[in-house]
C-alpha atoms as a PDB file:
ATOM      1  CA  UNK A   1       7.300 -13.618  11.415  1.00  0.00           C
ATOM      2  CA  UNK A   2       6.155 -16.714   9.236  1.00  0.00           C
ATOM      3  CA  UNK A   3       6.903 -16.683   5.640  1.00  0.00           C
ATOM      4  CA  UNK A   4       4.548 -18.457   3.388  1.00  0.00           C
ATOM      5  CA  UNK A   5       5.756 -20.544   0.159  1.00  0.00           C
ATOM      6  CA  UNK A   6       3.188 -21.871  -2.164  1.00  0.00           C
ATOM      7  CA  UNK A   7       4.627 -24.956  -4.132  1.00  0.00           C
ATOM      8  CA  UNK A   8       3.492 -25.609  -7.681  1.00  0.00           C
ATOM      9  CA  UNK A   9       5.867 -28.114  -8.854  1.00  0.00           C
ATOM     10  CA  UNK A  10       3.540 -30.855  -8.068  1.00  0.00           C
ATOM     11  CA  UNK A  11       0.535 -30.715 -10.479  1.00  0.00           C
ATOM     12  CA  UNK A  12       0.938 -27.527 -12.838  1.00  0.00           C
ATOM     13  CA  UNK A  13      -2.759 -28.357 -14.519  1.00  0.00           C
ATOM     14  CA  UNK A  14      -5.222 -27.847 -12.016  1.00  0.00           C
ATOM     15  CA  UNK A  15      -5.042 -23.945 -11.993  1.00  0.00           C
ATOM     16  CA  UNK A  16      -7.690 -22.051 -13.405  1.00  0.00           C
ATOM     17  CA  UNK A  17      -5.484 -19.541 -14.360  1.00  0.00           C
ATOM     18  CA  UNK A  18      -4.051 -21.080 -16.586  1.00  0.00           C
ATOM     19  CA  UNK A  19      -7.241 -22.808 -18.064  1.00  0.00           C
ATOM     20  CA  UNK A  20      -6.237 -25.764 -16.640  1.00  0.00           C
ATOM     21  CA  UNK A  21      -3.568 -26.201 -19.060  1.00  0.00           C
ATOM     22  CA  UNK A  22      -0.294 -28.338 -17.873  1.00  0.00           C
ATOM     23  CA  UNK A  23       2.792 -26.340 -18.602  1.00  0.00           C
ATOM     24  CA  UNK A  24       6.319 -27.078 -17.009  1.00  0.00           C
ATOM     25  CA  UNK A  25       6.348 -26.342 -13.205  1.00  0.00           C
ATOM     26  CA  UNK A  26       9.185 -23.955 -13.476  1.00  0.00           C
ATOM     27  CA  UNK A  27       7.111 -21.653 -15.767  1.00  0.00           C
ATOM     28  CA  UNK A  28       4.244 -22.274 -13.913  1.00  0.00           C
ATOM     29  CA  UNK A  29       5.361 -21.069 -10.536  1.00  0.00           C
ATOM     30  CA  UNK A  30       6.797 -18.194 -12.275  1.00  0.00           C
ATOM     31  CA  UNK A  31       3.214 -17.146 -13.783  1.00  0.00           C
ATOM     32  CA  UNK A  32       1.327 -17.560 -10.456  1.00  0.00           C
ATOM     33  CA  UNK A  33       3.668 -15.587  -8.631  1.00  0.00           C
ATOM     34  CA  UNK A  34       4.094 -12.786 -11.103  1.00  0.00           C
ATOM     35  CA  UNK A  35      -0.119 -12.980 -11.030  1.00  0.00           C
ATOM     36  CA  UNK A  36      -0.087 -13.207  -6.407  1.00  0.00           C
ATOM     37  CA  UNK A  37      -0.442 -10.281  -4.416  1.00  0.00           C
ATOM     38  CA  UNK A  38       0.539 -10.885  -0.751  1.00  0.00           C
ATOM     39  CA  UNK A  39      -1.380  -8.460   1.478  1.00  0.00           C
ATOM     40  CA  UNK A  40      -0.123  -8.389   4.983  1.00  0.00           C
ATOM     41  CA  UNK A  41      -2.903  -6.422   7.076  1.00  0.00           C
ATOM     42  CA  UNK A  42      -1.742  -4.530  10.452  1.00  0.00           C
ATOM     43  CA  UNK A  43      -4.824  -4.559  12.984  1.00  0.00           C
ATOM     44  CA  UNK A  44      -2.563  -4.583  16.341  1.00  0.00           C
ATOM     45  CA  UNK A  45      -0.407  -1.769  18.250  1.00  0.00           C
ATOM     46  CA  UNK A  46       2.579  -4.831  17.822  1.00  0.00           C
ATOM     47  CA  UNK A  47       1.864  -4.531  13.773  1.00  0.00           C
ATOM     48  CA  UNK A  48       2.722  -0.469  14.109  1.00  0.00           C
ATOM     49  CA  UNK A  49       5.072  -1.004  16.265  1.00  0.00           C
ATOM     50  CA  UNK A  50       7.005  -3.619  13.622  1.00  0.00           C
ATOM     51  CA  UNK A  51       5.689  -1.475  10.531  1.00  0.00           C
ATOM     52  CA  UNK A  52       9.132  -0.376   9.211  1.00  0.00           C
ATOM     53  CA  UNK A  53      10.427  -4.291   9.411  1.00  0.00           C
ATOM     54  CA  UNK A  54       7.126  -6.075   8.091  1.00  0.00           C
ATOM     55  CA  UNK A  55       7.406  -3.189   4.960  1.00  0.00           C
ATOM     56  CA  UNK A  56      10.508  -3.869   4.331  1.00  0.00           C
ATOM     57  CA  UNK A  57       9.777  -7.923   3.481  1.00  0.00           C
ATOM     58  CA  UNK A  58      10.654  -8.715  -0.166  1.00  0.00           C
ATOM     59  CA  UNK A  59       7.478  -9.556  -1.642  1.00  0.00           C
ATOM     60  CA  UNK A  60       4.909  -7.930   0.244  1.00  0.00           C
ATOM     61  CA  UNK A  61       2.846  -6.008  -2.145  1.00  0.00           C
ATOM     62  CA  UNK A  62       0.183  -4.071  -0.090  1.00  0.00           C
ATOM     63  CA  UNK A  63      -0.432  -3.216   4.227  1.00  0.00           C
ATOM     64  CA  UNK A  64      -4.303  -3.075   4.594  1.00  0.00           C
ATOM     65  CA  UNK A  65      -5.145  -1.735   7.188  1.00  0.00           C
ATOM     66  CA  UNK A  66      -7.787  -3.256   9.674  1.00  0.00           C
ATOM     67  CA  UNK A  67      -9.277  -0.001  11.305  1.00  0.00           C
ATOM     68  CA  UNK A  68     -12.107  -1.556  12.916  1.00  0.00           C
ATOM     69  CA  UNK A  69      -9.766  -4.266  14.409  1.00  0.00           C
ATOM     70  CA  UNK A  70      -7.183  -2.160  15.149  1.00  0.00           C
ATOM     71  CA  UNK A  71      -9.219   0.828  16.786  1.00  0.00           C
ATOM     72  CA  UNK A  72     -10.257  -2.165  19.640  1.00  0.00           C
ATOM     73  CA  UNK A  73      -6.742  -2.996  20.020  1.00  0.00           C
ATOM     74  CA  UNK A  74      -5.398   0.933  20.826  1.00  0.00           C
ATOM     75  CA  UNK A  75      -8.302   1.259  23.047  1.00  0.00           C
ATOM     76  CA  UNK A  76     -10.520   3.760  21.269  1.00  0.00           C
ATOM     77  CA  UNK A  77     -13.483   0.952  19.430  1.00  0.00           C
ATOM     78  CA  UNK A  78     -15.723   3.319  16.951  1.00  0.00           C
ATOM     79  CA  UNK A  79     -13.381   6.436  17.305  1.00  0.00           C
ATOM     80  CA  UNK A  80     -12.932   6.560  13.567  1.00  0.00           C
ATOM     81  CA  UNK A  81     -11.810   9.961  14.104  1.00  0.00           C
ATOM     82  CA  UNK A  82      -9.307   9.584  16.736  1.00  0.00           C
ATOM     83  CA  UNK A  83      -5.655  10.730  16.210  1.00  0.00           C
ATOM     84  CA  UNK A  84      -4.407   7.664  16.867  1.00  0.00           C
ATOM     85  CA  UNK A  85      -6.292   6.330  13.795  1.00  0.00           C
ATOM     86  CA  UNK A  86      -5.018   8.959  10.998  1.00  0.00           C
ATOM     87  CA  UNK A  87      -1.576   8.510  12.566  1.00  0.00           C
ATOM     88  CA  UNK A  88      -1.262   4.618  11.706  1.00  0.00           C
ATOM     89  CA  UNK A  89      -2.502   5.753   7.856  1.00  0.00           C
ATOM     90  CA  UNK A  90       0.087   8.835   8.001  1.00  0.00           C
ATOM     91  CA  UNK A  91       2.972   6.559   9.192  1.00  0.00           C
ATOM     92  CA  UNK A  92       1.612   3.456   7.310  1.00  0.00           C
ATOM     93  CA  UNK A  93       1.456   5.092   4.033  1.00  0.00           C
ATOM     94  CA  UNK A  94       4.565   6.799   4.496  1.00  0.00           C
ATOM     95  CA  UNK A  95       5.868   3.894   5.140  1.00  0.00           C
ATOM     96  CA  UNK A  96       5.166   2.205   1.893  1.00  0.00           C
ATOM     97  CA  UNK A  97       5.563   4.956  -0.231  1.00  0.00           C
ATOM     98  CA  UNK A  98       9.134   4.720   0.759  1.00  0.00           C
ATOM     99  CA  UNK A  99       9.483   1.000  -0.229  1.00  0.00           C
ATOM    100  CA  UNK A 100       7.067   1.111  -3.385  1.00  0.00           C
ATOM    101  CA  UNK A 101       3.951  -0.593  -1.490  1.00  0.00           C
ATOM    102  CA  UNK A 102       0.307   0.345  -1.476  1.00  0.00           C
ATOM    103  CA  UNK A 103      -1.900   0.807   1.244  1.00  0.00           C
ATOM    104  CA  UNK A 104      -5.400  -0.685   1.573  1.00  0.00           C
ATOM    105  CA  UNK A 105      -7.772   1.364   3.148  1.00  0.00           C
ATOM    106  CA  UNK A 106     -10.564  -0.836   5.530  1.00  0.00           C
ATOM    107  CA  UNK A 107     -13.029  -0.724   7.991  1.00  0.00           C
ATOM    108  CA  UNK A 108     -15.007   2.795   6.878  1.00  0.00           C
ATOM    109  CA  UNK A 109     -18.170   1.315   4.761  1.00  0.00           C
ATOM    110  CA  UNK A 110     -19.732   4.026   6.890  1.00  0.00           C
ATOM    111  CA  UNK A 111     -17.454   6.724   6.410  1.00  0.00           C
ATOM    112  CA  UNK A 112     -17.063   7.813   3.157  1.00  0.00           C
ATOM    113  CA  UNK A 113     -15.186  10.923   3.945  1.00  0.00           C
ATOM    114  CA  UNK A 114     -12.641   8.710   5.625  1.00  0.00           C
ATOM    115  CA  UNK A 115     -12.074   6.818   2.650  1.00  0.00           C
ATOM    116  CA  UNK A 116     -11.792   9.825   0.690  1.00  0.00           C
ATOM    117  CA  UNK A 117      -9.214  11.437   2.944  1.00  0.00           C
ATOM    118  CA  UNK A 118      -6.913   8.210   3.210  1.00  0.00           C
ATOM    119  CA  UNK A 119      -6.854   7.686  -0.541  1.00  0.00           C
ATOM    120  CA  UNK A 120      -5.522  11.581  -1.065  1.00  0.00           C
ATOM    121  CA  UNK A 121      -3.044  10.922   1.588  1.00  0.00           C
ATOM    122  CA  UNK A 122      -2.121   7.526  -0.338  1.00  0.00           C
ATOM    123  CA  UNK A 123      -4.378   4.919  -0.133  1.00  0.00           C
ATOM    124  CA  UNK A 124      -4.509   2.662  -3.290  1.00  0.00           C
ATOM    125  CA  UNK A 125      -7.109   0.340  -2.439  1.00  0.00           C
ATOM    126  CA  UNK A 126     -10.522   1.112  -0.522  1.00  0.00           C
ATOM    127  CA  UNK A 127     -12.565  -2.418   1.314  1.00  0.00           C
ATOM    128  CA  UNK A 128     -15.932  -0.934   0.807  1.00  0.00           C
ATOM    129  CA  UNK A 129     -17.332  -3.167   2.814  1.00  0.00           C
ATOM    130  CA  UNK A 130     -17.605  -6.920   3.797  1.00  0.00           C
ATOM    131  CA  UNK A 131     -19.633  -9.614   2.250  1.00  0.00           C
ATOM    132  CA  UNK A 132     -22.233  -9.718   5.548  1.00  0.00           C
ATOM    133  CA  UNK A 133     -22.839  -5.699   5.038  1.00  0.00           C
ATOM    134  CA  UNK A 134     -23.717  -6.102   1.586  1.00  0.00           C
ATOM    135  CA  UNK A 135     -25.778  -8.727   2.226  1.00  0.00           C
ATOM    136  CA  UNK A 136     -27.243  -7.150   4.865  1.00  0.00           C
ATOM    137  CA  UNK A 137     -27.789  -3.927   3.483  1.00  0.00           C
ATOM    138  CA  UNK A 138     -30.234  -5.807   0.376  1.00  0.00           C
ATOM    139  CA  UNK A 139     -32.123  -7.498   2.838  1.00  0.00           C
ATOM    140  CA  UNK A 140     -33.080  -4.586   4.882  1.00  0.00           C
ATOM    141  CA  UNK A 141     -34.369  -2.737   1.560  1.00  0.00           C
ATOM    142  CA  UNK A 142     -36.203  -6.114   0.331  1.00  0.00           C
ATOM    143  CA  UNK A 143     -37.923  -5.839   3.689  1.00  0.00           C
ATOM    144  CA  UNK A 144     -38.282  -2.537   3.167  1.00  0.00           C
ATOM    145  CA  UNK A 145     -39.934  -2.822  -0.200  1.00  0.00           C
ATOM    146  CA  UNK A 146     -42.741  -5.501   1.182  1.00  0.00           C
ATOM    147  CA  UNK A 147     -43.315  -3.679   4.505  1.00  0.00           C
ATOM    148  CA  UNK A 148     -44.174  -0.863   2.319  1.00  0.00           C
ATOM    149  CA  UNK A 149     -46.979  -2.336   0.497  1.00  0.00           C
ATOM    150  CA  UNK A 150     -50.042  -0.610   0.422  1.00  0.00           C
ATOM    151  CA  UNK A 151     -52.760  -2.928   1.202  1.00  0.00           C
END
């Protein structure tokens, strides 16, 4: 398992956060890591299978959980509603709960009632959709809206 470091000690007024201010590095790296989540997603049968050990990591924050990605690596692509999929939420939030991490819950811009059910089991945090979707989804009612133009 890799573990990422991010180093601030070299230039401590280039962030943003910080409104580009220069402070010393040592309180610097302190406010940008207090202010970083680290989100670890699981998308694999190995990721289940190591769930209990990548939890357990001092400083992970949050397991998202990859459903589409993960249904095509157990074998069952588009079976939203396969056991196998609300058993890697049940043990995944279980999981976390134990160690005081949140779950992410991604993949079911299509299935609402799946988000609703993994967020009472646990969920904290819901991907709604991706970036392409949205996009997507305004360009198909744009079209829409001219191909329905009386004329």
């Amino acid at each position: 398992m890799a573990i990422l470091t991010f180093n601030v000690a070299y230039n401590t007024g280039i962030f943003a956060h910080l409104q580009y201010r220069s402070f010393p590095a040592e309180e610097t790296a302190k406010a940008i890591n207090d202010a970083t989540m680290v989100i670890v997603q699981f998308e694999s049968a190995a990721a289940l299978a190591a769930m209990d050990e990548i939890v357990a990591v001092e400083g992970v924050d949050m397991v998202m959980i990859g459903t589409n990605d993960l249904m095509a690596d157990l074998g069952i692509p588009g079976q939203f509603d396969h056991a196998k999929v609300h058993d890697a939420y049940a043990r995944t939030i279980a999981a976390c709960k134990a160690r005081g991490k949140h779950v992410g819950v991604g993949g079911f811009g299509t299935r609402p009632d799946l988000i609703e059910k993994y967020v009472k089991m646990g969920g904290r945090y819901v991907s709604t959709g991706t970036d392409l979707a949205f996009l997507m989804s305004a360009c198909i009612q744009r079209a829409k809206q001219v191909r329905d133009i009386k004329i």
